[in-house]
PDB file of N, CA and C in Angstrom:
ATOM      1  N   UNK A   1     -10.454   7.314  -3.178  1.00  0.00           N
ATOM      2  CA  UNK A   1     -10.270   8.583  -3.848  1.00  0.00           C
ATOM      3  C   UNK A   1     -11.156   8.595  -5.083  1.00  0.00           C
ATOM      4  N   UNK A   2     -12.208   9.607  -5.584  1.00  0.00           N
ATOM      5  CA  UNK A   2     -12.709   9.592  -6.230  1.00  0.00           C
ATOM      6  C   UNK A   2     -11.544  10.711  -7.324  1.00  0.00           C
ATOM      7  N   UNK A   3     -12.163  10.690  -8.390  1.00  0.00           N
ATOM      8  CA  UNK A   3     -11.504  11.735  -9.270  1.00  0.00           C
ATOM      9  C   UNK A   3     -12.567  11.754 -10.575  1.00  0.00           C
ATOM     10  N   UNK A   4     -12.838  13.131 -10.932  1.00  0.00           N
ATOM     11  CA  UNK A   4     -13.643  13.372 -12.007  1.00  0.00           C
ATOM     12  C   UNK A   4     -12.992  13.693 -13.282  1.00  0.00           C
ATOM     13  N   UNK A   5     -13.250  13.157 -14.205  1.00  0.00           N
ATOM     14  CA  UNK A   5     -12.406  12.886 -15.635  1.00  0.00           C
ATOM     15  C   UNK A   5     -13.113  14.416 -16.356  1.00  0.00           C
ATOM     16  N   UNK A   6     -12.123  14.968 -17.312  1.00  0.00           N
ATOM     17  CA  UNK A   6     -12.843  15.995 -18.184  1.00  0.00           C
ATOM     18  C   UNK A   6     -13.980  15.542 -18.680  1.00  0.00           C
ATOM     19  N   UNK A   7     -13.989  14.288 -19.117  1.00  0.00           N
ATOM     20  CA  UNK A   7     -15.403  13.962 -19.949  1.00  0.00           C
ATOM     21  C   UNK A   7     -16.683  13.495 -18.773  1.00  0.00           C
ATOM     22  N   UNK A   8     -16.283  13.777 -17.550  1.00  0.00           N
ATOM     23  CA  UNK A   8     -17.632  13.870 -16.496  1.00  0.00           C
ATOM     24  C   UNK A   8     -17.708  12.601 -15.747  1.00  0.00           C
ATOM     25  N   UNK A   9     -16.429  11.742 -16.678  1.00  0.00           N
ATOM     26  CA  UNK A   9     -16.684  10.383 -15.747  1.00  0.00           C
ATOM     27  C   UNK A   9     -16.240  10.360 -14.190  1.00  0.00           C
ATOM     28  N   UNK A  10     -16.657   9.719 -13.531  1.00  0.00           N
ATOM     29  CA  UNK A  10     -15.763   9.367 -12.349  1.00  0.00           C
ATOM     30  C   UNK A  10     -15.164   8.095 -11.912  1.00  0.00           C
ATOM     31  N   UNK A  11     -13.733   8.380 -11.582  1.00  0.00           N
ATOM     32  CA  UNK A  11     -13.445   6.834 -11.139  1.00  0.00           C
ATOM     33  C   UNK A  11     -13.077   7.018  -9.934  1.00  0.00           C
ATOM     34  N   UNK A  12     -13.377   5.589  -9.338  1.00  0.00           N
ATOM     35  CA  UNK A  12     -12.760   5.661  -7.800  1.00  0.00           C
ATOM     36  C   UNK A  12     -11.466   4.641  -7.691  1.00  0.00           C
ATOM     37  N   UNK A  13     -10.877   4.969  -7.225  1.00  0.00           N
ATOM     38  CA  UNK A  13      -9.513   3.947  -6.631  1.00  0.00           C
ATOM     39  C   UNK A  13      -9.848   3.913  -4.957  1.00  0.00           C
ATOM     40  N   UNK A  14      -9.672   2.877  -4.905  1.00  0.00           N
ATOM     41  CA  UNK A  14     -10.131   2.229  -2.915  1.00  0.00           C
ATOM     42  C   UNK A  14      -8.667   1.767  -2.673  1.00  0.00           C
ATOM     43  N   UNK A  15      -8.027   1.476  -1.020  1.00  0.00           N
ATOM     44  CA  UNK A  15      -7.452   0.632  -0.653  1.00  0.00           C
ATOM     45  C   UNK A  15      -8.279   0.502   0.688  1.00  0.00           C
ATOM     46  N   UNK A  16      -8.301  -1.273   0.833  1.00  0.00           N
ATOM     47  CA  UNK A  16      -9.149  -1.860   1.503  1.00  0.00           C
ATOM     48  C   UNK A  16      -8.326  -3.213   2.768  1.00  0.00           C
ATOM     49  N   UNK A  17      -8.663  -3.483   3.737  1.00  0.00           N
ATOM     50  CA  UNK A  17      -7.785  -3.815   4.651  1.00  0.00           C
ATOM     51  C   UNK A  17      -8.525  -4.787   5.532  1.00  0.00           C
ATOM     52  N   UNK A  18      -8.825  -6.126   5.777  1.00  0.00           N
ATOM     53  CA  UNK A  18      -8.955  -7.138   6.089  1.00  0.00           C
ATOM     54  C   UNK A  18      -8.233  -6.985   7.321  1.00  0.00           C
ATOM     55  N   UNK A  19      -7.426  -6.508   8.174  1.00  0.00           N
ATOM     56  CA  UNK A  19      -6.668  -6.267   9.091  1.00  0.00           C
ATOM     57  C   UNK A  19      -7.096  -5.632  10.375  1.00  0.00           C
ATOM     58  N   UNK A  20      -7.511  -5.714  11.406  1.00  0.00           N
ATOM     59  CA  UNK A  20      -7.842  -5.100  12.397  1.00  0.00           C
ATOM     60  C   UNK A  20      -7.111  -3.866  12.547  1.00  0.00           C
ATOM     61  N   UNK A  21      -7.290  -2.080  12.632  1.00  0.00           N
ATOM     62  CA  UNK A  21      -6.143  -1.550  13.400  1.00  0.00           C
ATOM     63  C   UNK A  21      -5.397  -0.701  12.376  1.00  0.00           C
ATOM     64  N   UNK A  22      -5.758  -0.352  10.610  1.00  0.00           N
ATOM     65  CA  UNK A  22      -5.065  -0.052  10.022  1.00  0.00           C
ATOM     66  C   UNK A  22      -5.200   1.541   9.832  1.00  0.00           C
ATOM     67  N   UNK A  23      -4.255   2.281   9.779  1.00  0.00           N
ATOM     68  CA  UNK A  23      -4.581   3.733  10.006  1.00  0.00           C
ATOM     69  C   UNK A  23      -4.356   4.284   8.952  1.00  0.00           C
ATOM     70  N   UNK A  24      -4.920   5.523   8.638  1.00  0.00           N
ATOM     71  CA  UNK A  24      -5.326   6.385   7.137  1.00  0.00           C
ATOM     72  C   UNK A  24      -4.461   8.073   7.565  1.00  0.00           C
ATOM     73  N   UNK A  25      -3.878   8.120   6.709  1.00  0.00           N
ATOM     74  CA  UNK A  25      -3.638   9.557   7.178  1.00  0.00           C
ATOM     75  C   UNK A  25      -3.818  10.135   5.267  1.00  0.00           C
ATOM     76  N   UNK A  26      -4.381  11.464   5.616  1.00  0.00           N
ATOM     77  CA  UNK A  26      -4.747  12.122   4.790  1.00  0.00           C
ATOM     78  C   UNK A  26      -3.505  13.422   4.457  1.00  0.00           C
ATOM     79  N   UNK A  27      -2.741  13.736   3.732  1.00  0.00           N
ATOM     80  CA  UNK A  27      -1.978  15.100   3.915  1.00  0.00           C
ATOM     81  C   UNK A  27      -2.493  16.081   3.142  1.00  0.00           C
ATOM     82  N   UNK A  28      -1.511  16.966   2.874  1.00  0.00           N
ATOM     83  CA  UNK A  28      -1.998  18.277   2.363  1.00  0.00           C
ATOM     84  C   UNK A  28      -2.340  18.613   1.237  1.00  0.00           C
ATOM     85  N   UNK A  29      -1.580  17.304   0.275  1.00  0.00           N
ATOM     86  CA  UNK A  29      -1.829  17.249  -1.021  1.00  0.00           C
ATOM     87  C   UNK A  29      -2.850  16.832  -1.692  1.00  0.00           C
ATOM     88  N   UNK A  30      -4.022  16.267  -0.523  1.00  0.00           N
ATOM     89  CA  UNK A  30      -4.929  14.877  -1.091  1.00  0.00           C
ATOM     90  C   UNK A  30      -4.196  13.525  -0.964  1.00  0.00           C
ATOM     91  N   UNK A  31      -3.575  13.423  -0.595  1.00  0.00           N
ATOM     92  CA  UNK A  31      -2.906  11.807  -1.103  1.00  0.00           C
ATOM     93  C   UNK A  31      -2.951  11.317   0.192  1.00  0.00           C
ATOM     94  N   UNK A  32      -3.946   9.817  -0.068  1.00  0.00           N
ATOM     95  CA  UNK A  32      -3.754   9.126   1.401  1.00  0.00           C
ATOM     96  C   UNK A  32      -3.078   8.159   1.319  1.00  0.00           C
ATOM     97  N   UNK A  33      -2.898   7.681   2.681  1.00  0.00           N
ATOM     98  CA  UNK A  33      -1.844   6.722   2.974  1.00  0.00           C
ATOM     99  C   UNK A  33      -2.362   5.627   3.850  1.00  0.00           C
ATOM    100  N   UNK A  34      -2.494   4.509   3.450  1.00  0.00           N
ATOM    101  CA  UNK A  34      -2.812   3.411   4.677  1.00  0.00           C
ATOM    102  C   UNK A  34      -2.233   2.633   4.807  1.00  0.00           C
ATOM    103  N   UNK A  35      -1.944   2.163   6.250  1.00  0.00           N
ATOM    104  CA  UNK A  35      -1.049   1.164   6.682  1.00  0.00           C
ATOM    105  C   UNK A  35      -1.380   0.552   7.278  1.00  0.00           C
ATOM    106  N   UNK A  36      -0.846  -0.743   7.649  1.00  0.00           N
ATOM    107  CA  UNK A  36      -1.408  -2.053   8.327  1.00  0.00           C
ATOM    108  C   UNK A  36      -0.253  -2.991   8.471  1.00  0.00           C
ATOM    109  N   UNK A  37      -0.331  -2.825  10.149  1.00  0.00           N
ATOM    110  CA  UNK A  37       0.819  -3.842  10.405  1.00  0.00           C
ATOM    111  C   UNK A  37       0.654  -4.930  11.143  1.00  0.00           C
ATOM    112  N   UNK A  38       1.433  -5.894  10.981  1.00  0.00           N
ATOM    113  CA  UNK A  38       1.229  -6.699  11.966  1.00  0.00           C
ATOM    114  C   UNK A  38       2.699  -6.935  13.011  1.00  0.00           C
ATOM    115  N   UNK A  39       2.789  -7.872  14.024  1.00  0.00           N
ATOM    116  CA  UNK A  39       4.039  -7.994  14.384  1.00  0.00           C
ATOM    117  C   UNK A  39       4.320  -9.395  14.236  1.00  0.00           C
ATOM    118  N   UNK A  40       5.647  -9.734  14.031  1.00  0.00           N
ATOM    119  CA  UNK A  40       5.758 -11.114  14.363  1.00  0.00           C
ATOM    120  C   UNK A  40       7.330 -11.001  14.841  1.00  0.00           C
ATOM    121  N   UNK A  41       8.030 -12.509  14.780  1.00  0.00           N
ATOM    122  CA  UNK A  41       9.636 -12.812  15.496  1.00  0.00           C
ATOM    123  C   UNK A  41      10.154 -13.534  13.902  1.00  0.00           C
ATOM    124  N   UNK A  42      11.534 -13.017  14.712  1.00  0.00           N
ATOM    125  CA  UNK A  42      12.450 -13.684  13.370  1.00  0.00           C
ATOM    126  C   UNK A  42      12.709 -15.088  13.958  1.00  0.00           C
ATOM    127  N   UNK A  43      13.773 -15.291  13.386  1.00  0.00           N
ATOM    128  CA  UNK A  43      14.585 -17.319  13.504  1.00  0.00           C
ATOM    129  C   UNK A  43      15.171 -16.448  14.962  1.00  0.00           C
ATOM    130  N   UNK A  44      15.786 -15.588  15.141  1.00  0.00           N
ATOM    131  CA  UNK A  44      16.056 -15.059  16.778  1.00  0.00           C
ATOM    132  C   UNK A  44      15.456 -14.905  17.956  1.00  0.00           C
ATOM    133  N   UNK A  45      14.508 -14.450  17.671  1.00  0.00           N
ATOM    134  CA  UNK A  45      13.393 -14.102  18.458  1.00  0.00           C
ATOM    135  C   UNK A  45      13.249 -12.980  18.635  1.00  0.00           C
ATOM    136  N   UNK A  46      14.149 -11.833  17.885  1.00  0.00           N
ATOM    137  CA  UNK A  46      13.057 -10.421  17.693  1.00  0.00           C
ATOM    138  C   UNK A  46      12.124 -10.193  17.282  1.00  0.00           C
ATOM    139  N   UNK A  47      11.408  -9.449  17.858  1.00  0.00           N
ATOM    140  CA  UNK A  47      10.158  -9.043  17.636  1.00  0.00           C
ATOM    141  C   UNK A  47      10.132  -7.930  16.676  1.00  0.00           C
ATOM    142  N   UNK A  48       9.441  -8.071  15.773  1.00  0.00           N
ATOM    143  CA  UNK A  48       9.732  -6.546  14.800  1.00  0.00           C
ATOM    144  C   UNK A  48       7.910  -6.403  13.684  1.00  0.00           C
ATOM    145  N   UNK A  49       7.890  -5.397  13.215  1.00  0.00           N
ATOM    146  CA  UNK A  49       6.241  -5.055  12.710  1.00  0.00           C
ATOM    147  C   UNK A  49       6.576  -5.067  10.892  1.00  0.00           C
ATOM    148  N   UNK A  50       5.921  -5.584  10.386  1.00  0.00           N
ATOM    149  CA  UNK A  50       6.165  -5.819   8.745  1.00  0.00           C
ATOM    150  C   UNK A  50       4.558  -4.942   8.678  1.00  0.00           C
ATOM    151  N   UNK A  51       5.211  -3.579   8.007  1.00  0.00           N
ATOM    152  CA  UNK A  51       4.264  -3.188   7.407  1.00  0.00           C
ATOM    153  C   UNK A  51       3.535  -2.947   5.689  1.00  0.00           C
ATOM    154  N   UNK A  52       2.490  -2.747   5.364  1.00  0.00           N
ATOM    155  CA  UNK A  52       1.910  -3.025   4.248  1.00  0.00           C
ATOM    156  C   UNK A  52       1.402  -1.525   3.964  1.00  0.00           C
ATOM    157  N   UNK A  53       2.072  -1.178   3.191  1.00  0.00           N
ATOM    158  CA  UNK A  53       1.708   0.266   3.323  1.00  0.00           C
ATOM    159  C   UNK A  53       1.491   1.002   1.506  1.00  0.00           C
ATOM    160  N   UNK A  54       0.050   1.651   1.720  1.00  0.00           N
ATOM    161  CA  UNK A  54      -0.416   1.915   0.194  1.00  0.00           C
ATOM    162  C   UNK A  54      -0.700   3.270   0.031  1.00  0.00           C
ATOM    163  N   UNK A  55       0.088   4.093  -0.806  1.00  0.00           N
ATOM    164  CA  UNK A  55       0.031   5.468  -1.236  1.00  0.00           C
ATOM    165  C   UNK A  55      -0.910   5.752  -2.202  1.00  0.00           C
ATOM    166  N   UNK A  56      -1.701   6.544  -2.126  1.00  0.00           N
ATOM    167  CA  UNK A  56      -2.927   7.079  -3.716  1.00  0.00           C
ATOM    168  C   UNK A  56      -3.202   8.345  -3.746  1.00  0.00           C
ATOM    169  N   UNK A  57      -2.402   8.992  -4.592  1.00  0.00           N
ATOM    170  CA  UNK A  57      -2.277  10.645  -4.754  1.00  0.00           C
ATOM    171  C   UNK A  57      -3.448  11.144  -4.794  1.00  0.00           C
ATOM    172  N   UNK A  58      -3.855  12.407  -5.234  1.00  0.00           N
ATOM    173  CA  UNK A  58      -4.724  12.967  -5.579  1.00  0.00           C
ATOM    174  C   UNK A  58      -5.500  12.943  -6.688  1.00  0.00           C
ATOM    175  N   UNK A  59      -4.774  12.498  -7.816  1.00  0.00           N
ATOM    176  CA  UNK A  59      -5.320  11.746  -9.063  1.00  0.00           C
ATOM    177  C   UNK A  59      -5.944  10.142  -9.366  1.00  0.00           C
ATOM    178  N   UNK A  60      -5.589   9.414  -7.682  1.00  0.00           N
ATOM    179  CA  UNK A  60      -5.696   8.516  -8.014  1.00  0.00           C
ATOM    180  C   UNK A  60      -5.566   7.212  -8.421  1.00  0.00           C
ATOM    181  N   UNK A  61      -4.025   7.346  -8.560  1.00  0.00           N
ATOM    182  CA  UNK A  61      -2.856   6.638  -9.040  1.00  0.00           C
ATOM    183  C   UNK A  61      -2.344   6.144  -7.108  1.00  0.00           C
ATOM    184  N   UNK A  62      -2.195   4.859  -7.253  1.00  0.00           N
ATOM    185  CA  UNK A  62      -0.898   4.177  -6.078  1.00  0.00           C
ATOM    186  C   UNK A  62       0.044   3.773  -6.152  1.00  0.00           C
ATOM    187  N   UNK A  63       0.520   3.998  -4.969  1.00  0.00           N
ATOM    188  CA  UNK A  63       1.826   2.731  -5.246  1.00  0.00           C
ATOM    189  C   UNK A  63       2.131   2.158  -4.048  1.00  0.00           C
ATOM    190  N   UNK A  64       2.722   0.808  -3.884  1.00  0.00           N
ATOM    191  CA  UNK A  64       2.670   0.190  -2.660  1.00  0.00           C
ATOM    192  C   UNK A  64       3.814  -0.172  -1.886  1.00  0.00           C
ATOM    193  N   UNK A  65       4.015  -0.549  -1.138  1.00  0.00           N
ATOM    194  CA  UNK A  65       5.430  -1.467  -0.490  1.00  0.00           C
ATOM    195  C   UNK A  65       5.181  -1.747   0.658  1.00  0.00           C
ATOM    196  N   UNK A  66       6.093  -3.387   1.208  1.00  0.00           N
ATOM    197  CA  UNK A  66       6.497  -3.177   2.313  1.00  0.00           C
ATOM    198  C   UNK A  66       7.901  -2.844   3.002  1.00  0.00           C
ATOM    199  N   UNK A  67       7.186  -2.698   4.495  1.00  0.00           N
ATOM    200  CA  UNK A  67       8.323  -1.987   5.356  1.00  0.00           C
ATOM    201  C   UNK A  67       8.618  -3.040   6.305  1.00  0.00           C
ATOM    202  N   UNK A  68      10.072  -2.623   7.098  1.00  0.00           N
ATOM    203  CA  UNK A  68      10.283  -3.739   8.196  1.00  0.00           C
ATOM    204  C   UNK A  68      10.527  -2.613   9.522  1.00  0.00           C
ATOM    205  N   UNK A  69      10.138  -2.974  10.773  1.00  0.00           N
ATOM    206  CA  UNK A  69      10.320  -2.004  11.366  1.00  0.00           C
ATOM    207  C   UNK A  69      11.333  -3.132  13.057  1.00  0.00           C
ATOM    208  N   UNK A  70      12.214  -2.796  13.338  1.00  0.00           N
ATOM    209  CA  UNK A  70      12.770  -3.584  14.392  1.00  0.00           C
ATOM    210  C   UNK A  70      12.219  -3.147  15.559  1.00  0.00           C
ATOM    211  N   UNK A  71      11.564  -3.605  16.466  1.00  0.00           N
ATOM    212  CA  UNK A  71      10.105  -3.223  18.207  1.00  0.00           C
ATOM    213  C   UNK A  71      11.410  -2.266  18.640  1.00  0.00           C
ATOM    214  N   UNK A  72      12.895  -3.619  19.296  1.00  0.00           N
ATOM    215  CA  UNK A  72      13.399  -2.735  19.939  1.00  0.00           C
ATOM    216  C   UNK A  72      14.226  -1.206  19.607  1.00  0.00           C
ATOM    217  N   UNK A  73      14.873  -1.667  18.378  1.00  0.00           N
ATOM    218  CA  UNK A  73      15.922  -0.511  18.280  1.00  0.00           C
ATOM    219  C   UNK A  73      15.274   0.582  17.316  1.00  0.00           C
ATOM    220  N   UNK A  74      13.849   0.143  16.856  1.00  0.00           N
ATOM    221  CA  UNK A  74      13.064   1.295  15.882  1.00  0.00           C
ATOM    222  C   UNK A  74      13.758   1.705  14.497  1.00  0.00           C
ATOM    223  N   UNK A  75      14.457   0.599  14.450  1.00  0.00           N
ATOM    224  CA  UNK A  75      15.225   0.337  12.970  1.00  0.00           C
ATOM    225  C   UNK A  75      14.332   0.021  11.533  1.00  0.00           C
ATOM    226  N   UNK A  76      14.042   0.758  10.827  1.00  0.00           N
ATOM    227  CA  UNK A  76      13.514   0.511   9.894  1.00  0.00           C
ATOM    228  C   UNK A  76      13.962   0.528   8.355  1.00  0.00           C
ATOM    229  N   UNK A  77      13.405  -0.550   7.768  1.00  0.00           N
ATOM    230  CA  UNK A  77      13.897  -0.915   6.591  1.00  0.00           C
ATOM    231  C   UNK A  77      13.002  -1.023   5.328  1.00  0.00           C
ATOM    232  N   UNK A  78      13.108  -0.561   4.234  1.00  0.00           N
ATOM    233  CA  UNK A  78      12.065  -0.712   3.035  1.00  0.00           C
ATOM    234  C   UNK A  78      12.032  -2.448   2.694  1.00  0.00           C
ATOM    235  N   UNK A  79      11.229  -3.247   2.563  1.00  0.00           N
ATOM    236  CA  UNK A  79      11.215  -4.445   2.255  1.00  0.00           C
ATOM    237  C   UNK A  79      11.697  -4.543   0.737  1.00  0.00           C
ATOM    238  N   UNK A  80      10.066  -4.160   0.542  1.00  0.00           N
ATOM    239  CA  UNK A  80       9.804  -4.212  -1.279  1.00  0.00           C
ATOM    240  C   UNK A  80       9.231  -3.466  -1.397  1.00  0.00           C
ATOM    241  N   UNK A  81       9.428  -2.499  -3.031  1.00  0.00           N
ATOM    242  CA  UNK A  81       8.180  -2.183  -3.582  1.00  0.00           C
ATOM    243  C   UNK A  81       7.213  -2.693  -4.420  1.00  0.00           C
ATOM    244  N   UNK A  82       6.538  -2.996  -4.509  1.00  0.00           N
ATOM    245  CA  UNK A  82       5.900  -3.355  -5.819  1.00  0.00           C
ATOM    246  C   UNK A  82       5.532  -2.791  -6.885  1.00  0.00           C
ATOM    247  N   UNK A  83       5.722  -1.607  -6.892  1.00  0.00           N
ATOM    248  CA  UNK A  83       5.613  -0.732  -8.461  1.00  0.00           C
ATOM    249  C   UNK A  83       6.583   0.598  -8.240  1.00  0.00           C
ATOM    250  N   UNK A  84       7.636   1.477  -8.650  1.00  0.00           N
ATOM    251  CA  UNK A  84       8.490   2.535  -8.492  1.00  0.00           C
ATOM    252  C   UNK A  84       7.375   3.312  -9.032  1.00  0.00           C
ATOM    253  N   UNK A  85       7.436   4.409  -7.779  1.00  0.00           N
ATOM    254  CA  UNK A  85       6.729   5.507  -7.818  1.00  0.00           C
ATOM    255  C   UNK A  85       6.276   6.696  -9.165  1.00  0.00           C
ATOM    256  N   UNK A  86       7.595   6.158 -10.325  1.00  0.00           N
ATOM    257  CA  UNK A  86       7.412   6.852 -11.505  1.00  0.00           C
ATOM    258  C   UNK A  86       6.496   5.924 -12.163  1.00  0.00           C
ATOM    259  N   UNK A  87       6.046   4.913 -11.627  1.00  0.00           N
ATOM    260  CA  UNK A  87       5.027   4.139 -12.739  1.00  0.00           C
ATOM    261  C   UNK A  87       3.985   3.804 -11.925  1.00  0.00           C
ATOM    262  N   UNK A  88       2.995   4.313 -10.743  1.00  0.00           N
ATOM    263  CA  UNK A  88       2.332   4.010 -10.285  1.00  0.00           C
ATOM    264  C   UNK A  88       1.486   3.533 -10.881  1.00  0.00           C
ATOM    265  N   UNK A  89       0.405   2.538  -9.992  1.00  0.00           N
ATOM    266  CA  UNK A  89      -1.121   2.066 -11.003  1.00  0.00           C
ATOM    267  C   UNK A  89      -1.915   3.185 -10.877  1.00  0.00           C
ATOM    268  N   UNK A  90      -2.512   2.921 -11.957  1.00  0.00           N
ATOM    269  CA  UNK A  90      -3.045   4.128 -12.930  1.00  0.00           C
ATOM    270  C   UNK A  90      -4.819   4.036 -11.981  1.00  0.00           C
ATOM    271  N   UNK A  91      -5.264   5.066 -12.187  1.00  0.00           N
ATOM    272  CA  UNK A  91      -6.770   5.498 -11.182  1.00  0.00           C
ATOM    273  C   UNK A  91      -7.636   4.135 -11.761  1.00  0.00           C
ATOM    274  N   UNK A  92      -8.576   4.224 -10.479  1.00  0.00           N
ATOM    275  CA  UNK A  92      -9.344   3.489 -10.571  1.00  0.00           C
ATOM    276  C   UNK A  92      -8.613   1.470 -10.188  1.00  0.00           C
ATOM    277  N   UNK A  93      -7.647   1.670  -9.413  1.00  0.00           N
ATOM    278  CA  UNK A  93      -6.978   0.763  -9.362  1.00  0.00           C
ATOM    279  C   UNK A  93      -7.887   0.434  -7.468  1.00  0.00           C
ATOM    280  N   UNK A  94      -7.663  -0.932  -7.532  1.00  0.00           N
ATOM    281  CA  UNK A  94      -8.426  -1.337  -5.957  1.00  0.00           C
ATOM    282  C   UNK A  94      -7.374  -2.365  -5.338  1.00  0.00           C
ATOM    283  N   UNK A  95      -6.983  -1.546  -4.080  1.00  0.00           N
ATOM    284  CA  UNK A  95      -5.956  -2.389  -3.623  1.00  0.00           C
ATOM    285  C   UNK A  95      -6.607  -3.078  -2.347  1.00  0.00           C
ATOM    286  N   UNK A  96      -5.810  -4.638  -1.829  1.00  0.00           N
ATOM    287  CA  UNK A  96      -6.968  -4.973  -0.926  1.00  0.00           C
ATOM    288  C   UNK A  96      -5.228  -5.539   0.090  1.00  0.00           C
ATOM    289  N   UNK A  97      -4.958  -5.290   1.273  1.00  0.00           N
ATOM    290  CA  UNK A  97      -4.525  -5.696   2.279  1.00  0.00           C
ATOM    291  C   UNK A  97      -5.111  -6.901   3.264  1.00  0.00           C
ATOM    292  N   UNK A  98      -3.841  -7.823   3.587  1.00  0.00           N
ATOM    293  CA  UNK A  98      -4.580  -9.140   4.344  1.00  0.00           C
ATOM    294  C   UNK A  98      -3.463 -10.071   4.810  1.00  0.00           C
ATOM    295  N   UNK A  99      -3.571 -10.250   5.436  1.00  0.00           N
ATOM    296  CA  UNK A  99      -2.769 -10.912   6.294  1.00  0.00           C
ATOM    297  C   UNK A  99      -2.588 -12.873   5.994  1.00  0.00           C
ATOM    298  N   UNK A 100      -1.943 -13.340   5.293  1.00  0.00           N
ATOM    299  CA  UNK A 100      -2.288 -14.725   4.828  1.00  0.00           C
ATOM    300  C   UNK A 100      -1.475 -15.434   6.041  1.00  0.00           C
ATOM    301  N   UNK A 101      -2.714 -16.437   6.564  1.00  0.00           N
ATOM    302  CA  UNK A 101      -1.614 -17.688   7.767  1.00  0.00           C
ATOM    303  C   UNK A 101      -0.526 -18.171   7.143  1.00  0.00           C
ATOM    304  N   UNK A 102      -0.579 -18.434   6.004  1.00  0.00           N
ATOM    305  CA  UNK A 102       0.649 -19.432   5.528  1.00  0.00           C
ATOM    306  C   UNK A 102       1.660 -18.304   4.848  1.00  0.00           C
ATOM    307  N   UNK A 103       1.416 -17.657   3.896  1.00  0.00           N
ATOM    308  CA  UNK A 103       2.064 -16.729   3.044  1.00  0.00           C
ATOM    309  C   UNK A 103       2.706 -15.503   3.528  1.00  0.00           C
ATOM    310  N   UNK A 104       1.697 -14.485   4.979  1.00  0.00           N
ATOM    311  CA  UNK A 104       1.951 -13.465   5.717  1.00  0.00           C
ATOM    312  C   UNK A 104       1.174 -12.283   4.948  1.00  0.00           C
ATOM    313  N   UNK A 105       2.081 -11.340   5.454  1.00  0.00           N
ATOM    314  CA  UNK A 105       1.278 -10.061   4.914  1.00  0.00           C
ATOM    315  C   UNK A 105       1.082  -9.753   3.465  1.00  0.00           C
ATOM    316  N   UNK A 106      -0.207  -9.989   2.470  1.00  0.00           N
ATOM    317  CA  UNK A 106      -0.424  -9.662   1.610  1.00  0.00           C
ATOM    318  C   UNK A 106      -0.485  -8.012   0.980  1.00  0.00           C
ATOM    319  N   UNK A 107      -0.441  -8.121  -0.231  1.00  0.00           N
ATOM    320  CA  UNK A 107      -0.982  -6.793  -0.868  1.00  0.00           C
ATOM    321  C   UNK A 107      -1.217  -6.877  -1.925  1.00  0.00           C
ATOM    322  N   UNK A 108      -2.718  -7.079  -2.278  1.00  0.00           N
ATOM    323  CA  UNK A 108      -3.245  -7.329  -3.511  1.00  0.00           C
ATOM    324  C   UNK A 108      -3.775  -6.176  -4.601  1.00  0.00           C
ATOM    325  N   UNK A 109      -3.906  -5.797  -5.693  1.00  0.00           N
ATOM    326  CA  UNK A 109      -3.821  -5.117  -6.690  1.00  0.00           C
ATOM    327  C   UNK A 109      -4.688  -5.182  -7.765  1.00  0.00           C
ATOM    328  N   UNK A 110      -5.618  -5.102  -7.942  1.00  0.00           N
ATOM    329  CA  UNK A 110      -6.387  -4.908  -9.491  1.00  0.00           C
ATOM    330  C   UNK A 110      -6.609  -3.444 -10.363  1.00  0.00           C
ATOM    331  N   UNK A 111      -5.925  -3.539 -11.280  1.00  0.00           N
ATOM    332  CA  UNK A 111      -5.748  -2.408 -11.737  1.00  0.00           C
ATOM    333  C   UNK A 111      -5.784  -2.270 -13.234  1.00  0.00           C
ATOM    334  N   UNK A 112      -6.748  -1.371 -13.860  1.00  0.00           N
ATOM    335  CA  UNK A 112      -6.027  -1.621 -15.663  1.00  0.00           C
ATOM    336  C   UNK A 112      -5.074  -0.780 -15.769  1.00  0.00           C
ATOM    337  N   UNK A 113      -3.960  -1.569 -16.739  1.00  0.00           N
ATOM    338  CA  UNK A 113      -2.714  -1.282 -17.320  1.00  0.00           C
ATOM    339  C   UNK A 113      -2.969  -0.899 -18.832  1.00  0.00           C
ATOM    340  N   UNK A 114      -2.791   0.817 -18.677  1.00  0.00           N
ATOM    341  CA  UNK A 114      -2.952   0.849 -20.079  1.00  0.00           C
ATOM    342  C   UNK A 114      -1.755   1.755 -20.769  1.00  0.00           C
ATOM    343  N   UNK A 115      -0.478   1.692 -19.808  1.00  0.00           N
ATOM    344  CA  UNK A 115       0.868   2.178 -19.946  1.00  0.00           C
ATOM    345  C   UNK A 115       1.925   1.196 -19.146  1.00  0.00           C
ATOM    346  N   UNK A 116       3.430   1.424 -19.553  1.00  0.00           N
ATOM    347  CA  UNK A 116       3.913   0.964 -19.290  1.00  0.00           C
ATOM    348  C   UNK A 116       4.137   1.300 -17.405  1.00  0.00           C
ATOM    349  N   UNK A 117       4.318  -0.230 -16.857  1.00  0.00           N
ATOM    350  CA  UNK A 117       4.811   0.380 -16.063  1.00  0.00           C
ATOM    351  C   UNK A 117       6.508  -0.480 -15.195  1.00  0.00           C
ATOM    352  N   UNK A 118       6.642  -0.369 -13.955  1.00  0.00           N
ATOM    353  CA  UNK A 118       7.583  -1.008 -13.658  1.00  0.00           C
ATOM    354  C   UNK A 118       7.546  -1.591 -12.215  1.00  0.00           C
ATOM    355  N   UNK A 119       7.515  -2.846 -12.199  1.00  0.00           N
ATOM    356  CA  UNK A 119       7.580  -3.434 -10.864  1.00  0.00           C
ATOM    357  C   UNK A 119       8.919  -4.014 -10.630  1.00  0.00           C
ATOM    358  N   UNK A 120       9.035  -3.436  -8.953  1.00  0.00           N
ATOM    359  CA  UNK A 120      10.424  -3.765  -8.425  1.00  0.00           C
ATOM    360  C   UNK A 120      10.840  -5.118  -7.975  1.00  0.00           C
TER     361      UNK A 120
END
């Protein structure tokens, strides 16, 4: 998302995805959305999709979380967020998605903080 500042600057905010397969949807407001899932099994052996999913309005600003989604019964659950939507990261923030062998689904963040904000 680019965004042009009164004083002519421009900043861009990216989210970026290391992930084979991750889909973008654009809505009505400007604000896109990308997601990236993967699947894996619990200690049971359900199968279920942990998604990584990154919001960036029209200004610029994101916010992130993951989701849990159950294959069979399509049960879905908010994991985490990482920042409440009243304190999103502020424009010009670059988020990068990735899948770690040991750790799992990442969601990484560089952003300047030049207000308060709040992580969940």
């Amino acid at each position: 998302v680019s965004v042009k500042k009164a004083n002519g600057e421009t900043i861009v905010s990216k989210a970026t995805s290391k992930i084979p397969g991750a889909q973008t949807n654009i809505d009505s407001s400007g604000a896109i959305t990308t997601t990236v899932k993967v699947i894996k099994t619990d200690e049971n052996g359900v199968a279920f999709e942990v998604k990584a999913v990154t919001k960036t309005d029209s200004k610029g600003e994101a916010i992130t979380r993951f989701e849990r989604v159950n294959i069979t019964t399509g049960e879905s659950e908010e994991l985490d967020k990482t920042i409440t939507e009243e304190t999103p990261f502020e424009e010009g923030n670059e988020v990068e998605v990735e899948d770690n062998p040991i750790e799992g689904l990442q969601i990484k963040v560089n952003a300047k903080i030049t207000r308060d904000i709040v992580v969940e």
